[in-house]
PDB file of N, CA and C in Angstrom:
ATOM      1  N   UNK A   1       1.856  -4.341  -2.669  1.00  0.00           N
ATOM      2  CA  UNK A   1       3.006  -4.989  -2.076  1.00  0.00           C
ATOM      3  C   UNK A   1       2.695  -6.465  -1.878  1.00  0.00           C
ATOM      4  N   UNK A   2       3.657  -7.082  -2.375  1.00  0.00           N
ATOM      5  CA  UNK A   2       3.692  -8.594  -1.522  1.00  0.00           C
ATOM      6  C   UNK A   2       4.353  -9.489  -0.935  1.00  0.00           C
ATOM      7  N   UNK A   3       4.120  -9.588   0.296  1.00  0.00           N
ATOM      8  CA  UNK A   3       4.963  -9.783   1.653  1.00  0.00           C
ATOM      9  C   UNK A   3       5.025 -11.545   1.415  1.00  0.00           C
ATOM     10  N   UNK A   4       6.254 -11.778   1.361  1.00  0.00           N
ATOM     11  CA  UNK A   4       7.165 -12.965   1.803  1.00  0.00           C
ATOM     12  C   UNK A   4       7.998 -12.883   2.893  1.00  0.00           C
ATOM     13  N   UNK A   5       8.018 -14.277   3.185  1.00  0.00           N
ATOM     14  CA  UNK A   5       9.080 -14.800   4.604  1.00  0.00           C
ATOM     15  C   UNK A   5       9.346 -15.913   4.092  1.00  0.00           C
ATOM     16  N   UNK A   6      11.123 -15.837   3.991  1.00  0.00           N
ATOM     17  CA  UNK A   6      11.889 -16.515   3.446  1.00  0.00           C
ATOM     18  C   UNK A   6      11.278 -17.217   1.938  1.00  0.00           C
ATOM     19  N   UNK A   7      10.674 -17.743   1.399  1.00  0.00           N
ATOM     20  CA  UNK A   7       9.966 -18.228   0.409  1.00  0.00           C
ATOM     21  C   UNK A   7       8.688 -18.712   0.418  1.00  0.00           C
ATOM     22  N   UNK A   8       7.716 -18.248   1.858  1.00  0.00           N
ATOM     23  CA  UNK A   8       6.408 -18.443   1.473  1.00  0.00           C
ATOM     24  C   UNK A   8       5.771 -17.333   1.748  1.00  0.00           C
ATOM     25  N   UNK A   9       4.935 -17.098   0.717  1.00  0.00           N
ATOM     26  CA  UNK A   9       3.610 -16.239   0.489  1.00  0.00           C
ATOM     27  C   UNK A   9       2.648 -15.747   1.916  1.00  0.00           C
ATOM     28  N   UNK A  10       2.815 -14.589   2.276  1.00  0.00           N
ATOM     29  CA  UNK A  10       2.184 -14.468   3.530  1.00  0.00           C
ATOM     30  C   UNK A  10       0.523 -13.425   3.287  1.00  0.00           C
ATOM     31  N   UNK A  11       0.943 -12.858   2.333  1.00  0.00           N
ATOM     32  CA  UNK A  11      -0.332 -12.171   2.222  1.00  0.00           C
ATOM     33  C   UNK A  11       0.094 -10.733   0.941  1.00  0.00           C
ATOM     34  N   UNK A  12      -0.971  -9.624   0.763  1.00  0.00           N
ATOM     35  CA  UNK A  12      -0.751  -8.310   0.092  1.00  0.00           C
ATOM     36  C   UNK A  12      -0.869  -7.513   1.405  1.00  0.00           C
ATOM     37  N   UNK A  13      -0.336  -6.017   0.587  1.00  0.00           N
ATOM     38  CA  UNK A  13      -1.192  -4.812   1.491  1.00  0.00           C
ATOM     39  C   UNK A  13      -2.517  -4.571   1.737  1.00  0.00           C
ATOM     40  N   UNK A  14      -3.257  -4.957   0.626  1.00  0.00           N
ATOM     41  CA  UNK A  14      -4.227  -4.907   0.017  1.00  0.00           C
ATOM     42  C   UNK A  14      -4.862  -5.674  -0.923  1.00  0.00           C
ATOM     43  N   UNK A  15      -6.102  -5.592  -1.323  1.00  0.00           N
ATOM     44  CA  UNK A  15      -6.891  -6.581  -2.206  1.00  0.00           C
ATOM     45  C   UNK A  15      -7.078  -5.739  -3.437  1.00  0.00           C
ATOM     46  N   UNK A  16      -6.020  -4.748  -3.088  1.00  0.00           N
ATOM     47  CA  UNK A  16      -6.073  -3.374  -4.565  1.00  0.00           C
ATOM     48  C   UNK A  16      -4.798  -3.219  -4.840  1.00  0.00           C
ATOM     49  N   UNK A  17      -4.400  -2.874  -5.760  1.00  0.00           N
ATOM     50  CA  UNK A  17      -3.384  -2.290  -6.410  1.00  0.00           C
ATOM     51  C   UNK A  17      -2.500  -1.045  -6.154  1.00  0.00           C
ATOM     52  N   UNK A  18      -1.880  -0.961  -5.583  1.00  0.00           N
ATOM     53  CA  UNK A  18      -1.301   0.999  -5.172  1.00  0.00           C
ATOM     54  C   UNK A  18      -0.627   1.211  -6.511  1.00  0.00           C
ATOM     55  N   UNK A  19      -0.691   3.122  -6.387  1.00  0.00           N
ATOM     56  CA  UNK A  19      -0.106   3.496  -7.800  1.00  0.00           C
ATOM     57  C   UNK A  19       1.043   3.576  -7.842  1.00  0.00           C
ATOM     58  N   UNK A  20       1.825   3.495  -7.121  1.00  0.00           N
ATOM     59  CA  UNK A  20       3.137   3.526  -6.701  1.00  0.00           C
ATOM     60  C   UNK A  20       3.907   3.415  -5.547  1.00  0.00           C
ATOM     61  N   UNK A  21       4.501   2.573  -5.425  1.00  0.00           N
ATOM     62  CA  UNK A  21       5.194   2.364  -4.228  1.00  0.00           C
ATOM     63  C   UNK A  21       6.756   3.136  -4.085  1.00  0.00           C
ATOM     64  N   UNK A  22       7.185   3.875  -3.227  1.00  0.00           N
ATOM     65  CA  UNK A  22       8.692   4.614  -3.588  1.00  0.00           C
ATOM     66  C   UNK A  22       9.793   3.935  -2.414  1.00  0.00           C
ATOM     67  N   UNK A  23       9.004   3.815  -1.402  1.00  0.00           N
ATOM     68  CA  UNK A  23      10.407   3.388  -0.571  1.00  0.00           C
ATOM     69  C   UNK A  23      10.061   1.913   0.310  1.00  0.00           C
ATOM     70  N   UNK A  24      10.578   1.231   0.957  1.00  0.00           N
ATOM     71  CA  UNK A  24      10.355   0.040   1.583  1.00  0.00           C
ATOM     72  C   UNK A  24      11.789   0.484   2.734  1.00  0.00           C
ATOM     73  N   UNK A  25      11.525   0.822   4.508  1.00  0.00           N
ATOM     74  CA  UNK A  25      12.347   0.459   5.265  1.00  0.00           C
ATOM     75  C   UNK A  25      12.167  -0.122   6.504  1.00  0.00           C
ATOM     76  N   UNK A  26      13.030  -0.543   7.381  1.00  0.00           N
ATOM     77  CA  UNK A  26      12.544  -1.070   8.476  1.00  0.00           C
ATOM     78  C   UNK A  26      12.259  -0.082   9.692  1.00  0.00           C
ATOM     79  N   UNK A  27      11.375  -0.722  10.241  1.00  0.00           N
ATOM     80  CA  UNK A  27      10.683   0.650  11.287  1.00  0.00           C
ATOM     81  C   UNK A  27      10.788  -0.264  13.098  1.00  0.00           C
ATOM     82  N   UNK A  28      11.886  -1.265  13.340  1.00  0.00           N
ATOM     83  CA  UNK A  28      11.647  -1.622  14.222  1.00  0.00           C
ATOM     84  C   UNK A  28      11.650  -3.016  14.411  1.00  0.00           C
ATOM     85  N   UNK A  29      11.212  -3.329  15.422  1.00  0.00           N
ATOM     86  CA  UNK A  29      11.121  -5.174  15.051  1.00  0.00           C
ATOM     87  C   UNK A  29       9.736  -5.256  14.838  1.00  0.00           C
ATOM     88  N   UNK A  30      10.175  -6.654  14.178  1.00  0.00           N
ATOM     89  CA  UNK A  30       8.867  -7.261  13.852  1.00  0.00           C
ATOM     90  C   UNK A  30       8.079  -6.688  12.597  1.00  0.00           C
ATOM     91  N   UNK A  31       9.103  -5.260  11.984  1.00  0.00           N
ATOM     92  CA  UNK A  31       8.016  -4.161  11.313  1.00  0.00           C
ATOM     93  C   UNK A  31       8.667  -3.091  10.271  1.00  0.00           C
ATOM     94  N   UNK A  32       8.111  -3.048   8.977  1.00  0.00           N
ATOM     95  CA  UNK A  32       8.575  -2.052   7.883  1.00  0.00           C
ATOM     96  C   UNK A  32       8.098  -0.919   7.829  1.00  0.00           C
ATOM     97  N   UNK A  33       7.942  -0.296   6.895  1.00  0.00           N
ATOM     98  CA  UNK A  33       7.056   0.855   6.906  1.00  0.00           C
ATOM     99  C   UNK A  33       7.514   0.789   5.137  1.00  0.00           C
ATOM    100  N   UNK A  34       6.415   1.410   4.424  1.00  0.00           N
ATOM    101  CA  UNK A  34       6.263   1.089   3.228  1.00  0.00           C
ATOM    102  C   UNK A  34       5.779   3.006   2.745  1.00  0.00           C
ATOM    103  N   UNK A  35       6.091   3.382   2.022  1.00  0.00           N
ATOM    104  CA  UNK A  35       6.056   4.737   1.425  1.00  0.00           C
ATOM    105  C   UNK A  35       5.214   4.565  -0.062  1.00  0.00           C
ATOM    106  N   UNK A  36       4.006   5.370   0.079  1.00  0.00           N
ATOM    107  CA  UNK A  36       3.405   5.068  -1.189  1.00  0.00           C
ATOM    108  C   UNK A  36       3.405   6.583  -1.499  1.00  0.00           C
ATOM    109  N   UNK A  37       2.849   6.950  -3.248  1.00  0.00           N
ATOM    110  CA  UNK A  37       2.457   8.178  -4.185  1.00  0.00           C
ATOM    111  C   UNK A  37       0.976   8.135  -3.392  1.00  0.00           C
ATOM    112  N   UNK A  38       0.690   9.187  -3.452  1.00  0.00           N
ATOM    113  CA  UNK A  38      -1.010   9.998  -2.895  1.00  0.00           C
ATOM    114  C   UNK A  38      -1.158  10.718  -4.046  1.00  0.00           C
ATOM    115  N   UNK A  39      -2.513  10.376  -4.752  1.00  0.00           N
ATOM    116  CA  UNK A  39      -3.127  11.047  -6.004  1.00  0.00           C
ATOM    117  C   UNK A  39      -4.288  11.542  -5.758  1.00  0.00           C
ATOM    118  N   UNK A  40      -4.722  12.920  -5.778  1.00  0.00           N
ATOM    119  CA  UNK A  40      -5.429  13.519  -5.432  1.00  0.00           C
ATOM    120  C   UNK A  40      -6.565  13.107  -6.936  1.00  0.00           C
ATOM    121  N   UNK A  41      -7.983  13.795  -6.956  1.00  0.00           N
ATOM    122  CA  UNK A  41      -8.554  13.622  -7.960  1.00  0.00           C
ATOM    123  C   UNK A  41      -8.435  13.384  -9.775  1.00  0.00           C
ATOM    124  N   UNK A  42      -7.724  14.721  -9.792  1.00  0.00           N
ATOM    125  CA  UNK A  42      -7.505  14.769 -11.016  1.00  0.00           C
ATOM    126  C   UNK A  42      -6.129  14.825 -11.776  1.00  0.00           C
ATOM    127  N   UNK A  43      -5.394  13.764 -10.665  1.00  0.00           N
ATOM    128  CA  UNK A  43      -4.084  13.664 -10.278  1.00  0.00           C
ATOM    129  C   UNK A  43      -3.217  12.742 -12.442  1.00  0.00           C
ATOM    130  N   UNK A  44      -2.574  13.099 -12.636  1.00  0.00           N
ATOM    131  CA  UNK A  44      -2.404  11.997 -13.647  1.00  0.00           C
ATOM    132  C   UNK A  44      -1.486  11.287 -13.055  1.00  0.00           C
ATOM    133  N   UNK A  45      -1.266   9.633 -13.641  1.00  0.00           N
ATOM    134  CA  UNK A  45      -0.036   8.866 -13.235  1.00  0.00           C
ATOM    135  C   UNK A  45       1.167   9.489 -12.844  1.00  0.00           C
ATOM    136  N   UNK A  46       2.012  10.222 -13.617  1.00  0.00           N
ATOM    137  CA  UNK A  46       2.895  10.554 -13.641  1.00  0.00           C
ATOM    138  C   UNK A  46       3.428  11.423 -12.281  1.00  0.00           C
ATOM    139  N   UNK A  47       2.300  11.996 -11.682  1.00  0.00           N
ATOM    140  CA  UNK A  47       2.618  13.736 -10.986  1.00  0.00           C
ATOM    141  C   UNK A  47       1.336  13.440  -9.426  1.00  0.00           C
ATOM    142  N   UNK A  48       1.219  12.725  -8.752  1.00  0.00           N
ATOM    143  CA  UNK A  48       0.610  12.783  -7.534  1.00  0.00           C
ATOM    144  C   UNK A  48       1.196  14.105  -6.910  1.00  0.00           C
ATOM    145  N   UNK A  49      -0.223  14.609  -5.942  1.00  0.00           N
ATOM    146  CA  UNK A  49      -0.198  15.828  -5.442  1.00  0.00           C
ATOM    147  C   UNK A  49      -0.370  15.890  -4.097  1.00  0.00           C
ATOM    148  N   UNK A  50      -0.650  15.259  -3.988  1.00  0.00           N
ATOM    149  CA  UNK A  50      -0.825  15.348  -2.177  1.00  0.00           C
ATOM    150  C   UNK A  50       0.231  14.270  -1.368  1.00  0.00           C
ATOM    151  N   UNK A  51       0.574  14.506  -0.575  1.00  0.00           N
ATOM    152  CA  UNK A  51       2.086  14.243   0.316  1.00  0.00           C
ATOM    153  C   UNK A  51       1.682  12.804   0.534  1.00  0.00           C
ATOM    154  N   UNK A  52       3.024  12.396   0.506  1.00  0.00           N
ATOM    155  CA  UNK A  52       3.307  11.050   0.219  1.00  0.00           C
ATOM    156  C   UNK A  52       2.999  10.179   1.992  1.00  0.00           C
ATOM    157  N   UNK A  53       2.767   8.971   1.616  1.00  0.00           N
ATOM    158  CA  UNK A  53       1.953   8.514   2.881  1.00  0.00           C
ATOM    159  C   UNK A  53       3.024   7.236   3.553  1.00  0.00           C
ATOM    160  N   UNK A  54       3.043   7.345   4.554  1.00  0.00           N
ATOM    161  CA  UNK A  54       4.072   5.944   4.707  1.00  0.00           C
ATOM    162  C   UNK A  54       3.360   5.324   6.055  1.00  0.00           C
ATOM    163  N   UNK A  55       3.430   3.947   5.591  1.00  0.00           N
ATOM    164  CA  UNK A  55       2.372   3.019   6.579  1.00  0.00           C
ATOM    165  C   UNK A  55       3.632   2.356   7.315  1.00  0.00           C
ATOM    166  N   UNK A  56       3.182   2.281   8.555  1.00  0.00           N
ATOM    167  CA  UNK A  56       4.442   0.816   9.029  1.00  0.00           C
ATOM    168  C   UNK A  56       3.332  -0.522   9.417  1.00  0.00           C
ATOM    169  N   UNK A  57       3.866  -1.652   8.890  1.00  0.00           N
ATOM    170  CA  UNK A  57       3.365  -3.006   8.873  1.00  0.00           C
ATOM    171  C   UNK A  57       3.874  -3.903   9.770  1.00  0.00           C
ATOM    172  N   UNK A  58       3.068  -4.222  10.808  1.00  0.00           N
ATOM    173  CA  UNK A  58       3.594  -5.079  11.733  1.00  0.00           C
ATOM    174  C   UNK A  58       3.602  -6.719  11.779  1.00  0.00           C
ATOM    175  N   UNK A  59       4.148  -7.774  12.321  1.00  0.00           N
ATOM    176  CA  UNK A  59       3.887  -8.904  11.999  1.00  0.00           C
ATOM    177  C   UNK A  59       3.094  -9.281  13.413  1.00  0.00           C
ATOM    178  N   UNK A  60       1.628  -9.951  13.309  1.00  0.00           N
ATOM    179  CA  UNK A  60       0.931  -9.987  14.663  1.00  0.00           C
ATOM    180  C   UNK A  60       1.619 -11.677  14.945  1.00  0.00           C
ATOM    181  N   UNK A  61       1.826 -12.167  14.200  1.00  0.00           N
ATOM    182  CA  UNK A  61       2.217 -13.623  14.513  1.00  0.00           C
ATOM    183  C   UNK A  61       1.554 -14.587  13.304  1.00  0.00           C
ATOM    184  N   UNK A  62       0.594 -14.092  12.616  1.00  0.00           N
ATOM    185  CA  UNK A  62       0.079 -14.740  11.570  1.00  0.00           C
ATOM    186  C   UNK A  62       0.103 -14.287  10.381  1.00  0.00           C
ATOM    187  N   UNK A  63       0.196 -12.915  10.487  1.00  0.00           N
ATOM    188  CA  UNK A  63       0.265 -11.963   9.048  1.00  0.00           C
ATOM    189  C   UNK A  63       0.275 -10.486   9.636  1.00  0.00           C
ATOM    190  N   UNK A  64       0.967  -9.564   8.235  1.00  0.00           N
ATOM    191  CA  UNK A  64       1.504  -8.328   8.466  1.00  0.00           C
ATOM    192  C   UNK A  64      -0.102  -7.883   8.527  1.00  0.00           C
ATOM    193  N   UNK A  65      -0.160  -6.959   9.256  1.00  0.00           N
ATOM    194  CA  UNK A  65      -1.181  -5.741   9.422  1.00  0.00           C
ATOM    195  C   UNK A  65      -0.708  -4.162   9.284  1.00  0.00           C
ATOM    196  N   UNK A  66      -1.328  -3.336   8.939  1.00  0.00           N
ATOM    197  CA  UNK A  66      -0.614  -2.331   8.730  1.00  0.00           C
ATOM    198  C   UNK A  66      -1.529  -1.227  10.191  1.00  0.00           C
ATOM    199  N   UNK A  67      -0.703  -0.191  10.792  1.00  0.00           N
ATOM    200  CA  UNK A  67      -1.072   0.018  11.597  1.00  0.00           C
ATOM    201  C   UNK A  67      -1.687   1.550  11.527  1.00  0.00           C
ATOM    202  N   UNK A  68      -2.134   1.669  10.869  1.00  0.00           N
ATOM    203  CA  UNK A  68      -3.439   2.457   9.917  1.00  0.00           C
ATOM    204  C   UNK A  68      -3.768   2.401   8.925  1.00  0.00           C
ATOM    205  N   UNK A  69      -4.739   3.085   8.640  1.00  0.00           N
ATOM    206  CA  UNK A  69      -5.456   2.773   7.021  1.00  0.00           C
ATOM    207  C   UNK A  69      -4.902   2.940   6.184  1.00  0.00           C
ATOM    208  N   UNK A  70      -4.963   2.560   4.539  1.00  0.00           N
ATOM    209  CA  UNK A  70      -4.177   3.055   3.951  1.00  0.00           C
ATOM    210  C   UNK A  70      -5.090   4.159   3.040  1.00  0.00           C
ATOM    211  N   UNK A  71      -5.062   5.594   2.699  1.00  0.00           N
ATOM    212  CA  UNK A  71      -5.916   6.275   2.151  1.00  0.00           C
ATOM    213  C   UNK A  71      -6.038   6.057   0.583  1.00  0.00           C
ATOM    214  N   UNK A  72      -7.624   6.368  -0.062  1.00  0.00           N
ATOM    215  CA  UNK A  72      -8.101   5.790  -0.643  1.00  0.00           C
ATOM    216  C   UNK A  72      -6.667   6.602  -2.320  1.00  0.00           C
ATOM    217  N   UNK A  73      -6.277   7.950  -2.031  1.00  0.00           N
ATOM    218  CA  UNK A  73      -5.543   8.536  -3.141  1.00  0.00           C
ATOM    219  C   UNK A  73      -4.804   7.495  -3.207  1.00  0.00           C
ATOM    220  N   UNK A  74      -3.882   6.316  -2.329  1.00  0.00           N
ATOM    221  CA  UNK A  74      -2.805   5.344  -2.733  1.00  0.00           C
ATOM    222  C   UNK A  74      -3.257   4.812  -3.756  1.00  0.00           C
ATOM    223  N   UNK A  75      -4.306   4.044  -4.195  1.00  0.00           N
ATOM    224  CA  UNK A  75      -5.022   3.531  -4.909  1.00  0.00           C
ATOM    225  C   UNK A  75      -5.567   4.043  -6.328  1.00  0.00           C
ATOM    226  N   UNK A  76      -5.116   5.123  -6.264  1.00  0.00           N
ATOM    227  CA  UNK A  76      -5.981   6.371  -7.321  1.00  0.00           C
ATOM    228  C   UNK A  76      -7.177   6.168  -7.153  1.00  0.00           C
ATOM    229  N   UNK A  77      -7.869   6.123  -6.887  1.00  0.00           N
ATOM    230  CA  UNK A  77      -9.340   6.183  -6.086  1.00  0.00           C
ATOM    231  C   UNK A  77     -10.115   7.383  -5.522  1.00  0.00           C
ATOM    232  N   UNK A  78      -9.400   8.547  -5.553  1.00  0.00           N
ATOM    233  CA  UNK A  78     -10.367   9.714  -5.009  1.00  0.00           C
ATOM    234  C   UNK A  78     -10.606  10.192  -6.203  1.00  0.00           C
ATOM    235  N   UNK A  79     -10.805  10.308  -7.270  1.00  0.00           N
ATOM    236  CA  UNK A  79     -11.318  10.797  -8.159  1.00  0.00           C
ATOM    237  C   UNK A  79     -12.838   9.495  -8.730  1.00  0.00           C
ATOM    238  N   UNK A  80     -13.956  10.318  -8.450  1.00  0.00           N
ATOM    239  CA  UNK A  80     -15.304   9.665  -8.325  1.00  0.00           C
ATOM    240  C   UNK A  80     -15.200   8.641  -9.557  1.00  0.00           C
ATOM    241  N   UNK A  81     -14.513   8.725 -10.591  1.00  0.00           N
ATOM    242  CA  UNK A  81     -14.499   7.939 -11.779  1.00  0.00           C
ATOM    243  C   UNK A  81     -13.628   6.761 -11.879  1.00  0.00           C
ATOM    244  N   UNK A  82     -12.867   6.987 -11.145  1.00  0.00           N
ATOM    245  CA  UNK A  82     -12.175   5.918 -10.886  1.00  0.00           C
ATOM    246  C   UNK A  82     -12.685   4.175 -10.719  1.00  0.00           C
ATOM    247  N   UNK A  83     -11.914   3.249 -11.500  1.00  0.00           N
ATOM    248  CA  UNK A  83     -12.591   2.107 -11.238  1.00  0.00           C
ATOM    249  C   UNK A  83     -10.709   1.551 -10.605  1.00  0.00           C
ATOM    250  N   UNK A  84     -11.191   1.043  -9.286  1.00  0.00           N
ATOM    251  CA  UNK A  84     -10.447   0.196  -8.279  1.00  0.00           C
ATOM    252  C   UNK A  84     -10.101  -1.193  -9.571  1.00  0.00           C
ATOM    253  N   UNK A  85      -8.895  -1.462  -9.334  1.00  0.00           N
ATOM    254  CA  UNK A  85      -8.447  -2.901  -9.991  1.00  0.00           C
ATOM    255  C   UNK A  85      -8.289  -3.700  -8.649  1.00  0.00           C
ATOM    256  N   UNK A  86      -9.137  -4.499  -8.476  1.00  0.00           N
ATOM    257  CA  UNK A  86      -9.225  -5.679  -7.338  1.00  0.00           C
ATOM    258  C   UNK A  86      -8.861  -6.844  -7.731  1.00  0.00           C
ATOM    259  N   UNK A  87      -7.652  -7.834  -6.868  1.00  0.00           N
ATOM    260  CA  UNK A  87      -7.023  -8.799  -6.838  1.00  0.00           C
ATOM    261  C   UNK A  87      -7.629  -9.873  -6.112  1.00  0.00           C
ATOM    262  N   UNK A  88      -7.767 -11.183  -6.661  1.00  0.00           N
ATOM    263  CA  UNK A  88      -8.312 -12.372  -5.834  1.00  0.00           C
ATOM    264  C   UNK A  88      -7.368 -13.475  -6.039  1.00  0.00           C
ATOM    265  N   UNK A  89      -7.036 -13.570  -5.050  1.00  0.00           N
ATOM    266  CA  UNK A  89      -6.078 -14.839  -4.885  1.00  0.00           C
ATOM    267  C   UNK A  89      -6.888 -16.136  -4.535  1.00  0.00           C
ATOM    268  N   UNK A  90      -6.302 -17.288  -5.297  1.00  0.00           N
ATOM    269  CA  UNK A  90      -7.123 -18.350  -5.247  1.00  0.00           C
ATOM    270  C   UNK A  90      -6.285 -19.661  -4.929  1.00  0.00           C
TER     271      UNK A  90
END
């Protein structure tokens, strides 16, 4: 995900990539909640298996934080072979 206010760049969810994102709503003030796919190991793109995860993201005053972790299946990442695609902003 990448979070804008009004037209400037505030930050990602993450410094990784999620495999899918399905819903984006508001959860309140100040705060969204974001619905990602959960891919279990031997999960393929298409068909995630384990129940779908939804984070809500708050704004602390400087940048969104999300107000738990986000688990590593968002990422496709629980399968030991997996290589993480990591983002660096410069």
């Amino acid at each position: 995900m990448f979070f804008w206010q009004n037209r400037q760049f505030v930050g990602w969810d993450r410094n990784q990539i999620a495999m899918t994102t399905r819903n984006v709503t508001a959860a309140g003030p100040h705060s969204f909640a974001v619905t990602y796919e959960n891919y279990a190991a031997n999960d393929p793109a298409c068909c995630p298996t384990l129940p779908r995860v939804t984070i809500t993201y708050r704004w602390n005053g400087t940048q969104l934080v999300p107000t738990q972790s986000i688990p590593p299946g968002v990422y496709g990442l629980n399968n030991p072979y997996a290589q993480p695609v990591t983002v660096e902003l410069r």
